[in-house]
N, C-alpha and C. Protein backbone atom coordinates (compact mmCIF):
# COMPACT_ATOMS: atom_id res chain seq x y z
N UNK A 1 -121.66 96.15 -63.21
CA UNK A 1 -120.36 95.51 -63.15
C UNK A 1 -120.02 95.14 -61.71
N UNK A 2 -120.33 95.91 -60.70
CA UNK A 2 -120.03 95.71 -59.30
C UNK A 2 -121.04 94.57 -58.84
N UNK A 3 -122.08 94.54 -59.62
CA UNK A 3 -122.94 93.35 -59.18
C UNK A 3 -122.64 91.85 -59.33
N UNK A 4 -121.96 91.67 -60.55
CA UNK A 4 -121.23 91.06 -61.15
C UNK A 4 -119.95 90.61 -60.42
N UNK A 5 -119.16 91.53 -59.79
CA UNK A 5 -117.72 91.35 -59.32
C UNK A 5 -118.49 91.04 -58.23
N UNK A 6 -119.60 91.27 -57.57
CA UNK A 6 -120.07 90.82 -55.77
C UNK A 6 -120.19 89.54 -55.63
N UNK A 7 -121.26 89.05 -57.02
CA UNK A 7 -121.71 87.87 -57.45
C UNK A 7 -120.34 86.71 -57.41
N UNK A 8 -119.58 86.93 -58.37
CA UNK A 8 -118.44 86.36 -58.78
C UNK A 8 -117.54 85.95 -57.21
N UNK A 9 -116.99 86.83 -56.57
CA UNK A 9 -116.88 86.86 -54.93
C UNK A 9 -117.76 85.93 -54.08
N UNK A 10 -118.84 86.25 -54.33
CA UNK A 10 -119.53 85.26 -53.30
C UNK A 10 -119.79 83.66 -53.37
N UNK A 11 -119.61 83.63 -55.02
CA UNK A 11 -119.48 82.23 -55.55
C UNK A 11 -118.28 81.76 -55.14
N UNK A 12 -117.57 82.44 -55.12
CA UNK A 12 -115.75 81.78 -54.53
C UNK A 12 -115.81 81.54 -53.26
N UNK A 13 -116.64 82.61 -52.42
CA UNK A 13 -116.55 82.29 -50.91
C UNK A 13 -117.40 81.47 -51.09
N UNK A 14 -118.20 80.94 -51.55
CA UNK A 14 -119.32 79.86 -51.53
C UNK A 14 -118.84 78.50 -51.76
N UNK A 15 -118.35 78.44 -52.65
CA UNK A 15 -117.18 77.25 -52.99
C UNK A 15 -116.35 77.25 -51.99
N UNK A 16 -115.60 77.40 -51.61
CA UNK A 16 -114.46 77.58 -50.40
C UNK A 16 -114.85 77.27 -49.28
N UNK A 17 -115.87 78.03 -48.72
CA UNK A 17 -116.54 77.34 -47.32
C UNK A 17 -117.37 75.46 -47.76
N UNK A 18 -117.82 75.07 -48.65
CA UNK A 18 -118.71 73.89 -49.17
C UNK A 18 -117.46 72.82 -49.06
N UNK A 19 -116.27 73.73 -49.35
CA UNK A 19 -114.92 72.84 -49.17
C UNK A 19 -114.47 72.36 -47.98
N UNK A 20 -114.71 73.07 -47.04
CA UNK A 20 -113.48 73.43 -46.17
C UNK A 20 -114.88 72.45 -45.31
N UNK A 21 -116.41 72.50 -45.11
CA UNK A 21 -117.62 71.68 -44.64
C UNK A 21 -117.22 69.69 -44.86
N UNK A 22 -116.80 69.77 -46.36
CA UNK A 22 -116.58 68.23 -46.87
C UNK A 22 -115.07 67.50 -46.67
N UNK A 23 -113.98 68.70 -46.35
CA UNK A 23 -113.04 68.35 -46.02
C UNK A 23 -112.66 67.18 -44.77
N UNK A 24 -113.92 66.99 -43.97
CA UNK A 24 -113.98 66.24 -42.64
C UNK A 24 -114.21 65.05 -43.04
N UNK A 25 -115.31 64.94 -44.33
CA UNK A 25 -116.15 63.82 -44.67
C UNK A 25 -114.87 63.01 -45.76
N UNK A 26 -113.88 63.65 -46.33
CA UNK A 26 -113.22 63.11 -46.95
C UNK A 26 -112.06 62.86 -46.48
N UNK A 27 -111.35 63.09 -45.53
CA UNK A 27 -110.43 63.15 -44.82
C UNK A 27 -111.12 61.26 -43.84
N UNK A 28 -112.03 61.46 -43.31
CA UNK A 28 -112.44 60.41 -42.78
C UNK A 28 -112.55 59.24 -43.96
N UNK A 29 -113.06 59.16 -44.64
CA UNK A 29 -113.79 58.24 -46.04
C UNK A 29 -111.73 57.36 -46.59
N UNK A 30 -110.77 58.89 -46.69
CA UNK A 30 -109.60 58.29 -46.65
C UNK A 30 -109.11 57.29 -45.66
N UNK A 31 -109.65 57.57 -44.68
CA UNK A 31 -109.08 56.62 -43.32
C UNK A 31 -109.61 55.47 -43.40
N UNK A 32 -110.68 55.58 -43.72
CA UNK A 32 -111.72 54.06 -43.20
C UNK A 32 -111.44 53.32 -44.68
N UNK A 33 -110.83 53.74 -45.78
CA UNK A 33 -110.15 53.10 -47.02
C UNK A 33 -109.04 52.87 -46.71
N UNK A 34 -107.92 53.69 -46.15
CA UNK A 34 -106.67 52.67 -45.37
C UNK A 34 -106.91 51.65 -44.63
N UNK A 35 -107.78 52.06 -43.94
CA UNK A 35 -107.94 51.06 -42.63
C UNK A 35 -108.55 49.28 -43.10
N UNK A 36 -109.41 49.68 -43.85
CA UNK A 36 -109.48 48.18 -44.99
C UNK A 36 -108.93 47.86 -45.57
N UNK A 37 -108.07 48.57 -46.30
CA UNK A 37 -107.04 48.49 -47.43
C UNK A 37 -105.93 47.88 -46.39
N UNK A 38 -105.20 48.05 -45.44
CA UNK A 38 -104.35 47.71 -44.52
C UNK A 38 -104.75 46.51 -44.44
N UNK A 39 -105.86 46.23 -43.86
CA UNK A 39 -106.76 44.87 -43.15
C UNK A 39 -106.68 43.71 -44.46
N UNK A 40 -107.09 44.29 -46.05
CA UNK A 40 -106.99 43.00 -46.86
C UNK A 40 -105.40 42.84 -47.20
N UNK A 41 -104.66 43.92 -46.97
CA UNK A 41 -103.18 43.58 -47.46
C UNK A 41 -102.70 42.62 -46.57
N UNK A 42 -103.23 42.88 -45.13
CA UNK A 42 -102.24 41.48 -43.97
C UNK A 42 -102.75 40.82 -44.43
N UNK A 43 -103.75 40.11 -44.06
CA UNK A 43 -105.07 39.08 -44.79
C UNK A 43 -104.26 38.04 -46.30
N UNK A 44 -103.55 39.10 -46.88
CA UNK A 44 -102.77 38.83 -47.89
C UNK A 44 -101.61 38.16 -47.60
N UNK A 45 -100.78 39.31 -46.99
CA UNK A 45 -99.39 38.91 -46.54
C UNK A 45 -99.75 37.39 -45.62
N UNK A 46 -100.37 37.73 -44.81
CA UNK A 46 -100.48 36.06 -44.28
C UNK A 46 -100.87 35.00 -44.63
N UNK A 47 -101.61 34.69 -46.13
CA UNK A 47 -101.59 33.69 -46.97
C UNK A 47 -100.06 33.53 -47.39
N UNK A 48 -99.70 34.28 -48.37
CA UNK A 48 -98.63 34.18 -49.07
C UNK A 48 -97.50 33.74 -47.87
N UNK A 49 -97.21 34.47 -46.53
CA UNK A 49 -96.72 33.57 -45.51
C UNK A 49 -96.51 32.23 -45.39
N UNK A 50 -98.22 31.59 -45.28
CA UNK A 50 -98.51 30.05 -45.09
C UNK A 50 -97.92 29.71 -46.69
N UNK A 51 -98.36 30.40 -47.70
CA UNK A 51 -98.13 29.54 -49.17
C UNK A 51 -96.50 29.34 -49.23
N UNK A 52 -95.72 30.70 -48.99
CA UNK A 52 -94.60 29.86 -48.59
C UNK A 52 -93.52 29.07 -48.14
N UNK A 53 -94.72 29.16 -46.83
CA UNK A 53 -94.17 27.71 -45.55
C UNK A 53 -94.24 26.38 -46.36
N UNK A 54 -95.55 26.08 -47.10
CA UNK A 54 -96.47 25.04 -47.64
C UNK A 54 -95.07 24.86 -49.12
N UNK A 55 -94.61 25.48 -49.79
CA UNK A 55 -93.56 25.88 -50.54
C UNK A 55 -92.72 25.00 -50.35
N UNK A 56 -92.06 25.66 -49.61
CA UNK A 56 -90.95 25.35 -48.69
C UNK A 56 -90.65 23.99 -48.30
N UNK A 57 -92.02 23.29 -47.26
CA UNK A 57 -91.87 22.25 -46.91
C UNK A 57 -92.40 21.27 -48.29
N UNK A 58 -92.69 21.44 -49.32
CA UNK A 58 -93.02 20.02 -50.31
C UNK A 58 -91.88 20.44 -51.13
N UNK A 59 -90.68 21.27 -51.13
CA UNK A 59 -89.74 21.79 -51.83
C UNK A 59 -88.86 20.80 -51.26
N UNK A 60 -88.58 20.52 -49.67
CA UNK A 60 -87.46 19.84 -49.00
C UNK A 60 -88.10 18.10 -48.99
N UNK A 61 -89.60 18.18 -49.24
CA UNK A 61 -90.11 16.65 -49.69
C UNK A 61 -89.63 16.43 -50.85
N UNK A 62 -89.74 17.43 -51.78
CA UNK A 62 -89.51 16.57 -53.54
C UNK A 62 -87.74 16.06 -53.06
N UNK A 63 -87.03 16.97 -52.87
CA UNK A 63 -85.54 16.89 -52.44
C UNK A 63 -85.19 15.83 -51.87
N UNK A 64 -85.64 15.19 -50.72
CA UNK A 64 -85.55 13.80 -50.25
C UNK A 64 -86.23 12.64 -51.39
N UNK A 65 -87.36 13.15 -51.62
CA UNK A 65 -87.47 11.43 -52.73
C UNK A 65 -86.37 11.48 -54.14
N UNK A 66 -86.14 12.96 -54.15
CA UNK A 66 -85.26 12.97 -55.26
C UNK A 66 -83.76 12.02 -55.15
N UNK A 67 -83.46 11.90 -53.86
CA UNK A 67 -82.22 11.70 -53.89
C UNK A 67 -82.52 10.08 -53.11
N UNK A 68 -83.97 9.64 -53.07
CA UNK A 68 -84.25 8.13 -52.69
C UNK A 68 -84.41 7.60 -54.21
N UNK A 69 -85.05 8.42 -55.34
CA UNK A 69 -85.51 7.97 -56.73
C UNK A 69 -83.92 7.91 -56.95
N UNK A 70 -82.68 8.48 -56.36
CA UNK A 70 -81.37 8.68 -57.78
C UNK A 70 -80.87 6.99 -57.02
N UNK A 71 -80.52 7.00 -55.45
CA UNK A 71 -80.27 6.07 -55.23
C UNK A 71 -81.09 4.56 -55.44
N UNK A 72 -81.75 4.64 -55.87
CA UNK A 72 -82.79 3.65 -56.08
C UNK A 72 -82.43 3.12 -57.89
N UNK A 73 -82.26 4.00 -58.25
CA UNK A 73 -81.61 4.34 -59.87
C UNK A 73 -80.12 3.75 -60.11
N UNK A 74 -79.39 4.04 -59.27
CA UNK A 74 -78.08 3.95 -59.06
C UNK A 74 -77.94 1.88 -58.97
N UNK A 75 -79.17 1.60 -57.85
CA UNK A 75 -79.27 0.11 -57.70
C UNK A 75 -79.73 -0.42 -58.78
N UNK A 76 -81.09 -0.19 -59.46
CA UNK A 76 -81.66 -0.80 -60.72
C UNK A 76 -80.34 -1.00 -61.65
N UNK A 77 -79.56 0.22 -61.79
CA UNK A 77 -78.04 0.24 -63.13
C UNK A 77 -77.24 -0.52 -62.52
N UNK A 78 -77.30 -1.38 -61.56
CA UNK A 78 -75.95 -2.09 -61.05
C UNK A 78 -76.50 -3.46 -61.35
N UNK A 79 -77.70 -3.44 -60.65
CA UNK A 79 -78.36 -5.28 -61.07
C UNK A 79 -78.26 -5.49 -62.37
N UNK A 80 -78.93 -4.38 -63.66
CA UNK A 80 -78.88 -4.52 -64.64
C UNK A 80 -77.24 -4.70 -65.46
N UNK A 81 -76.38 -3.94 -64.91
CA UNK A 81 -74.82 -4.29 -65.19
C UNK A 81 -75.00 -5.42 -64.84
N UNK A 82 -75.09 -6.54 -63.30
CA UNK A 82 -74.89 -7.54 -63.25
C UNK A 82 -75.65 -8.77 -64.35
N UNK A 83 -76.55 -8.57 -64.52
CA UNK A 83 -77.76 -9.28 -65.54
C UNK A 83 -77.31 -9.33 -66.65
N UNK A 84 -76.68 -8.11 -67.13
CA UNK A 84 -75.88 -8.16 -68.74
C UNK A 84 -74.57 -8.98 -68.34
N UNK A 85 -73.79 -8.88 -67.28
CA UNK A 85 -72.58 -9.36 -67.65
C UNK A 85 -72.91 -10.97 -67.10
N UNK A 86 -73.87 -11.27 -66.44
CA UNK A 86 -74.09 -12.89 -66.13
C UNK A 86 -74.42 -13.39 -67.71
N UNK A 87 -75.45 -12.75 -68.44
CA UNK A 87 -75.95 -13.16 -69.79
C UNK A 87 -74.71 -12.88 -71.02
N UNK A 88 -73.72 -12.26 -70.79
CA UNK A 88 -72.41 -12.21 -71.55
C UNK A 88 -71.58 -14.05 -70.98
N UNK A 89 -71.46 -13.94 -69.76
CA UNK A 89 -70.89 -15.32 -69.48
C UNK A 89 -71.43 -16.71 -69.92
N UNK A 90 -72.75 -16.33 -69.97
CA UNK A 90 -73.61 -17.60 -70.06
C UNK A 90 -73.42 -17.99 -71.48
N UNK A 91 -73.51 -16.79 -72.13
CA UNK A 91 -73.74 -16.66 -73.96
C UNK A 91 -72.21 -17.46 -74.26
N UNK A 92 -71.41 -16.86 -73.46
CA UNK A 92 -70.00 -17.41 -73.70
C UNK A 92 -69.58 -18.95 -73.43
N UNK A 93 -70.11 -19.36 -72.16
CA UNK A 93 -70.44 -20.86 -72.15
C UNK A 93 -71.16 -21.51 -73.08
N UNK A 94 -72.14 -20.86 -73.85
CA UNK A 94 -72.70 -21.44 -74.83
C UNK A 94 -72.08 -21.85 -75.75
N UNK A 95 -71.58 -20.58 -76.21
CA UNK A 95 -70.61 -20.94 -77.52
C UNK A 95 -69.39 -21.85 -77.29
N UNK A 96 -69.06 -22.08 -76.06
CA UNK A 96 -67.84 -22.76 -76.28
C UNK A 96 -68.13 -24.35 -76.10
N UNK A 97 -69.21 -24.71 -75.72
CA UNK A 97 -69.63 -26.19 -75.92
C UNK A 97 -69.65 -26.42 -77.45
């Protein structure tokens, strides 16, 4: 039984020291995985940066042709008012000969 309880003991101290040996190797292995992990997240952040500069500026382009397409719109509906009401006058000269 004491051989047993020595055995049992020495397996624990055996485990424990094998730990406390790999603790360096994993402690490091964590770092050099932040340290990349950090490196692709900027890498990241600074696309998404440019993507939404790039955003941004064809956001304030659509906005200007938008408001060249309304005024441009605004002219086509006025000629066309004028075109209907010249072809109302004309129709009306017609009929009255």
């Amino acid at each position: 039984m004491k051989k047993w309880l020595a055995f049992f003991i020495f397996l624990l101290s055996a485990q424990t020291a094998f730990a406390c040996l790999c603790i360096g190797e994993i402690t490091q292995s964590f770092q050099k995985y932040e340290v990349e992990l950090t490196k692709a997240l900027k890498a990241q952040q600074k696309s998404l940066k440019k993507l939404q500069m790039n955003v941004e500026d064809t956001t304030s382009k659509l906005d200007e042709q938008n408001k060249l397409l309304s005024v441009e719109n605004r002219i086509f509906k006025d000629e066309i008012l004028k075109q209907q009401k010249l072809v109302f006058e004309l129709t009306k000269k017609i009929n009255l000969r």
